[in-house]
Protein backbone atom coordinates (compact mmCIF):
# COMPACT_ATOMS: atom_id res chain seq x y z
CA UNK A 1 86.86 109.88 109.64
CA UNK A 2 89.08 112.74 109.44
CA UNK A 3 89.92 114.96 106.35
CA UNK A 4 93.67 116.24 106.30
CA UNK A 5 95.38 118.22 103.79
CA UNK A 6 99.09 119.87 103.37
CA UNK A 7 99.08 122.83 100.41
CA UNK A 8 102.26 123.35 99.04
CA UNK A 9 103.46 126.36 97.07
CA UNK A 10 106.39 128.30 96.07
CA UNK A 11 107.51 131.11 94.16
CA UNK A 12 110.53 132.19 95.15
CA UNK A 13 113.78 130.14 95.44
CA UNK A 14 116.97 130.37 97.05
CA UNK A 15 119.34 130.13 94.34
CA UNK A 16 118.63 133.04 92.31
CA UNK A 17 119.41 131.26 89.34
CA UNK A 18 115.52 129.34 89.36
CA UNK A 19 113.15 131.75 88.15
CA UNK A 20 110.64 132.96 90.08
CA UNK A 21 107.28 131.99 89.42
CA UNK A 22 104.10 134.38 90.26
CA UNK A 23 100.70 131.59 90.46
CA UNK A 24 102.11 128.67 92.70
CA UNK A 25 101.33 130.41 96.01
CA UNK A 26 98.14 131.72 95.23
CA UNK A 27 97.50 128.09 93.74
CA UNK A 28 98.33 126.47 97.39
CA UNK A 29 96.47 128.93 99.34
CA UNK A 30 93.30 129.13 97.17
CA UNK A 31 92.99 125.26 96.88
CA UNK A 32 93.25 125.66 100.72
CA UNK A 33 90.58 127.84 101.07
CA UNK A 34 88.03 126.23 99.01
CA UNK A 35 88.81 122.92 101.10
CA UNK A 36 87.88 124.50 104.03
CA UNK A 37 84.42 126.46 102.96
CA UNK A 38 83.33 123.11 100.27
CA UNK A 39 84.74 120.14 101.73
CA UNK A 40 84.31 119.92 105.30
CA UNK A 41 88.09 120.48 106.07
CA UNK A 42 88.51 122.04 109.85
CA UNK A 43 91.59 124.52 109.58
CA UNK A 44 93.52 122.52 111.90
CA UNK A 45 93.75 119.60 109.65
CA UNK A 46 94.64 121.93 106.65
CA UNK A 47 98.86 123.00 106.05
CA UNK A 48 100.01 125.01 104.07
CA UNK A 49 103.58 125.71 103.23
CA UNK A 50 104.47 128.59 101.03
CA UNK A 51 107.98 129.92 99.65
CA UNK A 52 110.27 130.07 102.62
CA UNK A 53 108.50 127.50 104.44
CA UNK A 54 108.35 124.85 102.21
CA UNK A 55 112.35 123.55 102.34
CA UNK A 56 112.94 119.97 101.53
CA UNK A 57 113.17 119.25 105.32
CA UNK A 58 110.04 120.69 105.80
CA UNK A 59 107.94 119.22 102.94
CA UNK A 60 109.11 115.75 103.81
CA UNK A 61 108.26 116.57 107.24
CA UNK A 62 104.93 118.04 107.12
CA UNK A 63 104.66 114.67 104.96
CA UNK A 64 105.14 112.85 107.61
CA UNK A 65 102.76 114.88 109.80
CA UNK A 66 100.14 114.57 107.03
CA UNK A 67 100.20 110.92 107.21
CA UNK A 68 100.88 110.15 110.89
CA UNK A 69 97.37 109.17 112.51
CA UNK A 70 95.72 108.75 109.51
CA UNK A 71 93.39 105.65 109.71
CA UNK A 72 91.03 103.59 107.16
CA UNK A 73 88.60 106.12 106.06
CA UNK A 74 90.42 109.01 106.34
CA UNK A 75 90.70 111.22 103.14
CA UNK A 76 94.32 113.20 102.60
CA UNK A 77 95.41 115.29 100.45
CA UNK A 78 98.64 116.03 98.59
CA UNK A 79 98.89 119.56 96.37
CA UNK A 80 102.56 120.96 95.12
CA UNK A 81 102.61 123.80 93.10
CA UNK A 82 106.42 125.14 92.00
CA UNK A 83 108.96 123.65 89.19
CA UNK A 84 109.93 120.68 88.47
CA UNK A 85 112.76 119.20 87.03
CA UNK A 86 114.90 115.73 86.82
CA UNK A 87 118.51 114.30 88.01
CA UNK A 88 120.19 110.76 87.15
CA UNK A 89 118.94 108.51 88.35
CA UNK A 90 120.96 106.41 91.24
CA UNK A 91 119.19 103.14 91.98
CA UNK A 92 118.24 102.14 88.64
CA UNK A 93 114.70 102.09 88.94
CA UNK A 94 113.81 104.40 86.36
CA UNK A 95 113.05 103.40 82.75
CA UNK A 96 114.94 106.74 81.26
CA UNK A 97 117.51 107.14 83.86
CA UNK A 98 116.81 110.01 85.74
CA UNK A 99 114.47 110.48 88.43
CA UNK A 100 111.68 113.57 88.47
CA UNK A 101 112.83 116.28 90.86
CA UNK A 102 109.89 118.66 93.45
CA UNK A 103 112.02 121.98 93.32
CA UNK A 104 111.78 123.09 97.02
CA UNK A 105 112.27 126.94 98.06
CA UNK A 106 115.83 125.55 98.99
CA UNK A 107 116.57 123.21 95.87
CA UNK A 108 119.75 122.82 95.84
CA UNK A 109 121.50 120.98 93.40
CA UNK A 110 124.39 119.27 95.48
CA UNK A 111 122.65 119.44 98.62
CA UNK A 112 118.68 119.78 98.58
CA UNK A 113 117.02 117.60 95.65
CA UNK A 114 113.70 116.66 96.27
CA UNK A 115 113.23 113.50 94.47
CA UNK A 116 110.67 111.27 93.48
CA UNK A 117 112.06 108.26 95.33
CA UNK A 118 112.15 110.14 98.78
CA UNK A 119 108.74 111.48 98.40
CA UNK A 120 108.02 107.79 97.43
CA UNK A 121 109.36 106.41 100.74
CA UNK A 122 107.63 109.20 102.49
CA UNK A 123 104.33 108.49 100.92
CA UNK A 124 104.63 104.62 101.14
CA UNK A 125 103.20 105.16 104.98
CA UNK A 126 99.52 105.67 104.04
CA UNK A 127 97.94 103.19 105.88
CA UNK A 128 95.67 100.55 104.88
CA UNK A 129 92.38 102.04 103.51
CA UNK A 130 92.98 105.79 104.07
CA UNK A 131 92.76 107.51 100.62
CA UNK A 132 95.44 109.73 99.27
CA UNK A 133 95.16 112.28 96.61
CA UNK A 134 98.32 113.84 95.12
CA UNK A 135 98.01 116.82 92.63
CA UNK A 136 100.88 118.24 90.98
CA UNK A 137 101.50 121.69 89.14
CA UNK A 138 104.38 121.27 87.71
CA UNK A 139 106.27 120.58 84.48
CA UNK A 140 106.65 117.31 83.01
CA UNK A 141 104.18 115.88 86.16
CA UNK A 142 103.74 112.45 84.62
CA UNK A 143 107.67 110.72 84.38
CA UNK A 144 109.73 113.83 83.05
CA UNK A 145 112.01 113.24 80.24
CA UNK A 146 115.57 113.42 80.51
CA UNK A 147 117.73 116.56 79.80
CA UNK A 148 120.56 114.75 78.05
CA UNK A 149 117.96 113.57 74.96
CA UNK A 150 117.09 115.62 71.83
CA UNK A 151 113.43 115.39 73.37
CA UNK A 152 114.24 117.95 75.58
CA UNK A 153 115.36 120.38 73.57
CA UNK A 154 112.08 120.19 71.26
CA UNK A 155 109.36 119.58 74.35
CA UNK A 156 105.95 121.16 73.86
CA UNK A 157 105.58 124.10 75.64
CA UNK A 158 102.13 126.06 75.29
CA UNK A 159 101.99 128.91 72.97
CA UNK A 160 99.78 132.19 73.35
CA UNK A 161 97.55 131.20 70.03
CA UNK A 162 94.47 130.68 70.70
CA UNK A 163 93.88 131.81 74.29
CA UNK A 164 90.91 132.74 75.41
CA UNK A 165 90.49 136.32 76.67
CA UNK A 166 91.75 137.76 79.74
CA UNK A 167 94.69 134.66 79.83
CA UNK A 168 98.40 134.84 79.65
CA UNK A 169 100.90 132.49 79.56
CA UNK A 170 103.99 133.33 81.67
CA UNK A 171 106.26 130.93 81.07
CA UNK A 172 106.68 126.81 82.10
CA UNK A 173 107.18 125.34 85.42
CA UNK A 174 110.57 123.77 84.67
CA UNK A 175 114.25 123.99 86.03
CA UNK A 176 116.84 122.12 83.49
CA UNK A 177 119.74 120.35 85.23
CA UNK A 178 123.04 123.00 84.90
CA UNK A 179 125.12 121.69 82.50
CA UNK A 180 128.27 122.92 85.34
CA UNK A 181 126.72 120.84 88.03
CA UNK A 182 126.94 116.87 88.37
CA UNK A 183 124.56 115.95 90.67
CA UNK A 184 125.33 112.19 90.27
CA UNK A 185 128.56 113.34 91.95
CA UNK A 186 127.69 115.68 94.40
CA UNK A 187 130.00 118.09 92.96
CA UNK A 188 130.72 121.25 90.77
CA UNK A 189 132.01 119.89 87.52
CA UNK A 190 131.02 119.86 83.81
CA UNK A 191 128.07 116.84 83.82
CA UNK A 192 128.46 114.04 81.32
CA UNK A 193 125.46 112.57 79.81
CA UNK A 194 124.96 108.52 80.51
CA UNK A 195 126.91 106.67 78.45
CA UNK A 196 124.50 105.30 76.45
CA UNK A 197 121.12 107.23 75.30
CA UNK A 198 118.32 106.12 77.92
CA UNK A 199 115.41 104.10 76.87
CA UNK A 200 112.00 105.89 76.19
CA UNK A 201 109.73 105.87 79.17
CA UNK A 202 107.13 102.91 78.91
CA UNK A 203 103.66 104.15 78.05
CA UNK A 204 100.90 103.80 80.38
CA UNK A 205 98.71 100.53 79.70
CA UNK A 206 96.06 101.23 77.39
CA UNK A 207 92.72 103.74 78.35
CA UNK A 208 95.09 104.56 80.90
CA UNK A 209 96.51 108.41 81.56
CA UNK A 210 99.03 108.07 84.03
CA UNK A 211 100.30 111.72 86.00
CA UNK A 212 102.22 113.10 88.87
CA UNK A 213 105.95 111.30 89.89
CA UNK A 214 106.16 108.67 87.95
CA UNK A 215 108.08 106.07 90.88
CA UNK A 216 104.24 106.96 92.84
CA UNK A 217 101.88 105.48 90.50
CA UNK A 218 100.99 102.09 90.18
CA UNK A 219 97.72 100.41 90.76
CA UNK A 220 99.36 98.57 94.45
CA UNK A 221 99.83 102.01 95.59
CA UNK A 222 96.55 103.61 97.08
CA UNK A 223 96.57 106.80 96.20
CA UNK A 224 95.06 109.24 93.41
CA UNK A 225 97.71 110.89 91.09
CA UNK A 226 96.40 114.00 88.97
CA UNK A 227 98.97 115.86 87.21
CA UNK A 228 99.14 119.13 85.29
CA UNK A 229 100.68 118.24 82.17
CA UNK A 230 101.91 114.84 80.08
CA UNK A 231 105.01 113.52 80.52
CA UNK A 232 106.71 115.66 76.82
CA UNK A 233 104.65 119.13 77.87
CA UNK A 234 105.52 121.76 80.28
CA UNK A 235 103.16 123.19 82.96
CA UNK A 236 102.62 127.05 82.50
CA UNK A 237 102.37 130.11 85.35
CA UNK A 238 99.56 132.19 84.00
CA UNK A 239 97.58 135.70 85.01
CA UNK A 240 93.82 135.38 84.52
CA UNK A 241 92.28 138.76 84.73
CA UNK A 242 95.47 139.96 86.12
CA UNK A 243 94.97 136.92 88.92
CA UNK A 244 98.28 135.20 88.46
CA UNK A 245 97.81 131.11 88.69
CA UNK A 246 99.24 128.03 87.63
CA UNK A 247 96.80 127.25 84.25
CA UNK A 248 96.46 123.90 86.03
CA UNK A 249 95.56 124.94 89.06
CA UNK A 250 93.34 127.44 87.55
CA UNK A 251 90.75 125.31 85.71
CA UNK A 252 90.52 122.90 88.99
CA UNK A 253 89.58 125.29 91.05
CA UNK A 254 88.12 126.95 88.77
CA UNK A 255 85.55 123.47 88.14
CA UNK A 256 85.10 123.02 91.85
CA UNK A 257 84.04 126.48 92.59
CA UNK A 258 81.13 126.24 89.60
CA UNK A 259 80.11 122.70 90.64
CA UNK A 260 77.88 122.25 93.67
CA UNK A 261 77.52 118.10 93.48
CA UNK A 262 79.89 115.55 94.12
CA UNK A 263 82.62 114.56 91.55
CA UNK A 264 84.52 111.18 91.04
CA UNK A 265 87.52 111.86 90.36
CA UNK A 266 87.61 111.03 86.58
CA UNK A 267 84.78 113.35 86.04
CA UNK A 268 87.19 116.20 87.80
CA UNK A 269 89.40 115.86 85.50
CA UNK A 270 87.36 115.35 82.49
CA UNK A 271 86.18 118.66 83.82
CA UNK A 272 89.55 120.14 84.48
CA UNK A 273 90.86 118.85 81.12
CA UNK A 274 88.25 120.58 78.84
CA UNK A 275 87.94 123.88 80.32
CA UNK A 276 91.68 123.87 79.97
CA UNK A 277 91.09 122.77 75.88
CA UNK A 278 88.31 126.22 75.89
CA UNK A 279 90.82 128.41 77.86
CA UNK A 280 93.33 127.63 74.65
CA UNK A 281 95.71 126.34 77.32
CA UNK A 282 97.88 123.52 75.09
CA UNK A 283 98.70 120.96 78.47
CA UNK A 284 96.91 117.76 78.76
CA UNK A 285 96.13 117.24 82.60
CA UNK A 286 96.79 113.56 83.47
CA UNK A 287 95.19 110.84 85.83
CA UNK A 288 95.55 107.58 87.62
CA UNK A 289 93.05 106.28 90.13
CA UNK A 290 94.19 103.01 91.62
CA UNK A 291 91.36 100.06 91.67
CA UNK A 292 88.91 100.60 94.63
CA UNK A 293 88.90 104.28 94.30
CA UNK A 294 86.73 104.67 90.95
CA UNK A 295 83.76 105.73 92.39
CA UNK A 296 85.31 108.35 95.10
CA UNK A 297 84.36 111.44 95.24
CA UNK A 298 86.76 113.68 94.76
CA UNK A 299 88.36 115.61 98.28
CA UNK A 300 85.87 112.93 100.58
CA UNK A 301 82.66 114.53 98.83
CA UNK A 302 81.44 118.13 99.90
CA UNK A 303 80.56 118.96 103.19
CA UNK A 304 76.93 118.97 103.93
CA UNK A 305 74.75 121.92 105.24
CA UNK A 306 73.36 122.25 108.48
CA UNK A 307 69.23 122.16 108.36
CA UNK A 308 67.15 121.89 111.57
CA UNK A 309 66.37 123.47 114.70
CA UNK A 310 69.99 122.91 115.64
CA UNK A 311 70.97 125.16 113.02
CA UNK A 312 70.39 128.93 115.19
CA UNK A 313 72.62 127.10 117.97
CA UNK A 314 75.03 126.86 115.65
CA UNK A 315 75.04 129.79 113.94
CA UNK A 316 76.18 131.39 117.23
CA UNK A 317 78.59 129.14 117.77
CA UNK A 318 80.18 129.92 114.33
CA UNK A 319 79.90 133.74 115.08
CA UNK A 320 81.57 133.59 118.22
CA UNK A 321 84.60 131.03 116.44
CA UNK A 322 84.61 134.34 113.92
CA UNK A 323 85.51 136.65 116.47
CA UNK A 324 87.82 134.61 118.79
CA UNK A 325 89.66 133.73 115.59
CA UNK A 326 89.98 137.27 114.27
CA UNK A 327 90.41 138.69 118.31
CA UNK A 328 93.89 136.02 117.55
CA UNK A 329 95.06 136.88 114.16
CA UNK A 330 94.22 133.52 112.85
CA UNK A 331 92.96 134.86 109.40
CA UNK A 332 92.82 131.93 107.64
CA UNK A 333 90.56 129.91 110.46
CA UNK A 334 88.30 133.09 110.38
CA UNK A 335 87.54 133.06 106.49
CA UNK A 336 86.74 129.39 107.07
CA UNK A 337 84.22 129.81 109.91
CA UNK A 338 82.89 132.82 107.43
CA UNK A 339 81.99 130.50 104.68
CA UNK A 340 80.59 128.33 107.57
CA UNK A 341 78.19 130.91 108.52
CA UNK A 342 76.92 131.67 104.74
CA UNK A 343 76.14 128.17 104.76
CA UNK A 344 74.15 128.47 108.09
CA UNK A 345 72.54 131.92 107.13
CA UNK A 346 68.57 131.89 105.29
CA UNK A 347 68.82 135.10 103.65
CA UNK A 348 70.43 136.20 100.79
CA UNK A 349 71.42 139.81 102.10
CA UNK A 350 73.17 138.13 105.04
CA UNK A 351 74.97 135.35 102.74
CA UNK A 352 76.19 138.93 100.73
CA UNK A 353 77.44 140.50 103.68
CA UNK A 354 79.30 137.88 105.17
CA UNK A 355 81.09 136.95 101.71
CA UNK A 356 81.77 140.81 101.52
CA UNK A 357 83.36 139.98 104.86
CA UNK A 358 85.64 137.45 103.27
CA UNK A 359 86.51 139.30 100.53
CA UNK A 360 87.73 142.30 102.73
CA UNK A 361 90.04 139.58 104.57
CA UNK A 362 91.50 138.14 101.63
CA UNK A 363 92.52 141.79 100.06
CA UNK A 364 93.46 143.47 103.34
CA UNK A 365 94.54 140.85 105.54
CA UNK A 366 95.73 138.05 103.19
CA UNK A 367 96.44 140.20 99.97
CA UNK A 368 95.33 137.23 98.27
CA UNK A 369 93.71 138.86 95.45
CA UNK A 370 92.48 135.62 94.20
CA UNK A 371 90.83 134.17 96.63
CA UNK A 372 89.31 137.62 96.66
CA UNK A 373 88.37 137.43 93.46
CA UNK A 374 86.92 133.63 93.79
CA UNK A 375 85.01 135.29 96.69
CA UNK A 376 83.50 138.21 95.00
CA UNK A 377 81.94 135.97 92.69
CA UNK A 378 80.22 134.42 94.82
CA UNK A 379 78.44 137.76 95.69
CA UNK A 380 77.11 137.73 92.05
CA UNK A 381 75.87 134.49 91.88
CA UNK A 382 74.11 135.43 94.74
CA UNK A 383 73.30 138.77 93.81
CA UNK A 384 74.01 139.36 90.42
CA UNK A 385 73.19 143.20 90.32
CA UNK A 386 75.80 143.40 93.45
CA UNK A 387 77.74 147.71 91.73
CA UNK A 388 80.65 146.68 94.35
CA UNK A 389 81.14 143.61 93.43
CA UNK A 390 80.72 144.30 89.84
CA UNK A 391 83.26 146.78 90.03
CA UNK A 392 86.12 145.24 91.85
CA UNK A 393 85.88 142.58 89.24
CA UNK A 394 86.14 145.04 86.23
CA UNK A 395 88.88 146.63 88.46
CA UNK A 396 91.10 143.33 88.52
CA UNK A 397 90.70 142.12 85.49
């Protein structure tokens, strides 16, 4: 069985009209990270595209990468962190009449929509009995309303009341269709609303939270769906500490990196969903786990630790993948093999200094100060009296 993943995130956009957003990369490479030192993902298997890289063209085909060779019993994975948004809909399949819209670093709104039906067709492929997980950090991640209704002039957007310390809310992960554009068209022009107001979207079936693009979920489709906010509520970019995240983003990880056993997916985002209440962070992360897939643990289950006499063989083996990866510039495939090795280490003064090794790549190499952060953390719970660790924190927050 084989574990894949493709990490998508993006900050910066094209048309310089989008605004920028400041969490969505470090959401795509952190989630990245932690699937490579928890969950048994080899770097090989694990994509990620960030700003420039992730163009429509190349999100649908690193889609089609992610799925091609996949086989029953393989576990993939799905993440997209940027803005979202919506354009009318042009097959009629969609209750409200527009269909939900992944902005891409090239979003265009003539020529480069990413919509929910191609990402659809491109996700129909999983193959019998390989499991799928799609998370989404964006606005309106269930089935976004339409921009042409009063609804979305009044949708709930999270307010700074009530926050817990150290977290800021820097605005919603949203993109509203230009009133000059009329993308039904193709064309420049002034758009005209439908000609009669579109239904209200049909609510989930009962006990049932439905998230991510709405044309994707359905219990005949076999994949997980979590989703950062309901359907009326936007998704916000937030700095914890000074770490800037999506606030979705942040309390998954955030769970995963303070739970050592295996979660089902429903108890991830129980998880997710009431750290996010304690943080003061007003989104209500959504879920749908076709039948079958209940009692999955979430990401294939967490990769186990070596024990054994085989364990010093391997432990050289890691340390010589450290240095051939680092001799290469492969960064990324180094930090992995690092976590690797404080797996495979006994002591706790060794499992410090190789995390301090991490660390230093994230905030030299990387400059992902998050990651950095995530690691130094893990030097306190190791050693909680760690000054330089201590520090740094205090520093960045």
């Amino acid at each position: 069985m084989t574990k894949r993943a493709l990490c998508i995130g993006v900050n910066r956009f094209t048309d310089r009209e989008l605004p920028p957003l400041r969490g969505a990369v470090n959401d795509a490479r952190t989630l990245s990270l932690v699937l490579m030192r928890d969950f048994g993902f080899e770097p090989r298997d694990v994509l990620v595209l960030t700003d420039a890289q992730a163009t429509k063209s190349a999100v649908l085909a690193a889609l089609g990468a992610l799925l091609d060779g996949a086989r029953p019993g393989d576990d993939l994975v799905l993440f997209a962190s940027t803005h979202g948004s919506h354009v009318p809909d042009q097959d009629g399949d969609e209750d409200d009449g527009y269909d939900e819209v992944l902005v891409a670093h090239d979003h265009d709104w003539e020529r480069a929509v990413l919509t929910d039906d191609e990402l659809a067709r491109a996700l129909a492929r999983v193959p019998d009995g390989a499991r799928l997980a799609a998370i989404w950090d964006t606005c309106h991640a269930g089935t976004m309303q339409d921009t042409a209704s009063a609804s979305y002039r009044t949708r709930a957007v999270a307010r700074d009341e009530g926050l817990a310390e150290g977290v800021e809310l820097l605005g919603p992960r949203y993109v509203p269709l230009p009133d000059r554009y009329d993308v039904a068209r193709g064309a420049k022009a002034t758009r005209r609303p439908p000609a009669k107001k579109p239904p209200k979207k049909r609510k989930p079936a009962a006990g049932a939270a439905h998230g991510a693009l709405g044309a994707l979920v359905h219990d005949g489709f076999p994949a997980v769906s979590l989703g950062g906010c309901a359907d009326e509520q936007t998704s916000s970019d937030a700095s914890f500490g000074g770490i800037h995240e999506g606030a979705f983003s942040h309390a998954l990880l955030d769970v995963l990196r303070r739970t050592r056993d295996d979660l089902t997916w429903e108890q991830l985002h129980a998880r997710t969903k009431s750290l996010m209440t304690r943080l003061g962070i007003k989104q209500t992360p959504q879920i749908h786990v076709p039948k079958g897939m209940a009692d999955a643990p979430a990401f294939g289950g967490r990769r186990g630790r070596t024990v054994g006499p085989s364990a010093g063989a391997e432990l050289a083996a890691v340390e010589r993948e450290i240095a051939a990866h680092e001799q290469a510039g492969r960064w990324a495939e180094a930090v992995a093999a690092c976590w690797r090795r404080v797996a495979l280490v006994p002591g706790a003064a060794e499992k410090v200094r190789t995390i301090e090794h991490v660390v230093s790549i994230h905030r030299v190499v990387l400059r992902d100060e998050a990651a950095a952060r995530r690691a130094t953390e893990e030097v306190l719970r190791i050693d909680p009296g760690h000054a330089g660790a201590r520090a740094y924190l205090g520093a960045v927050r």
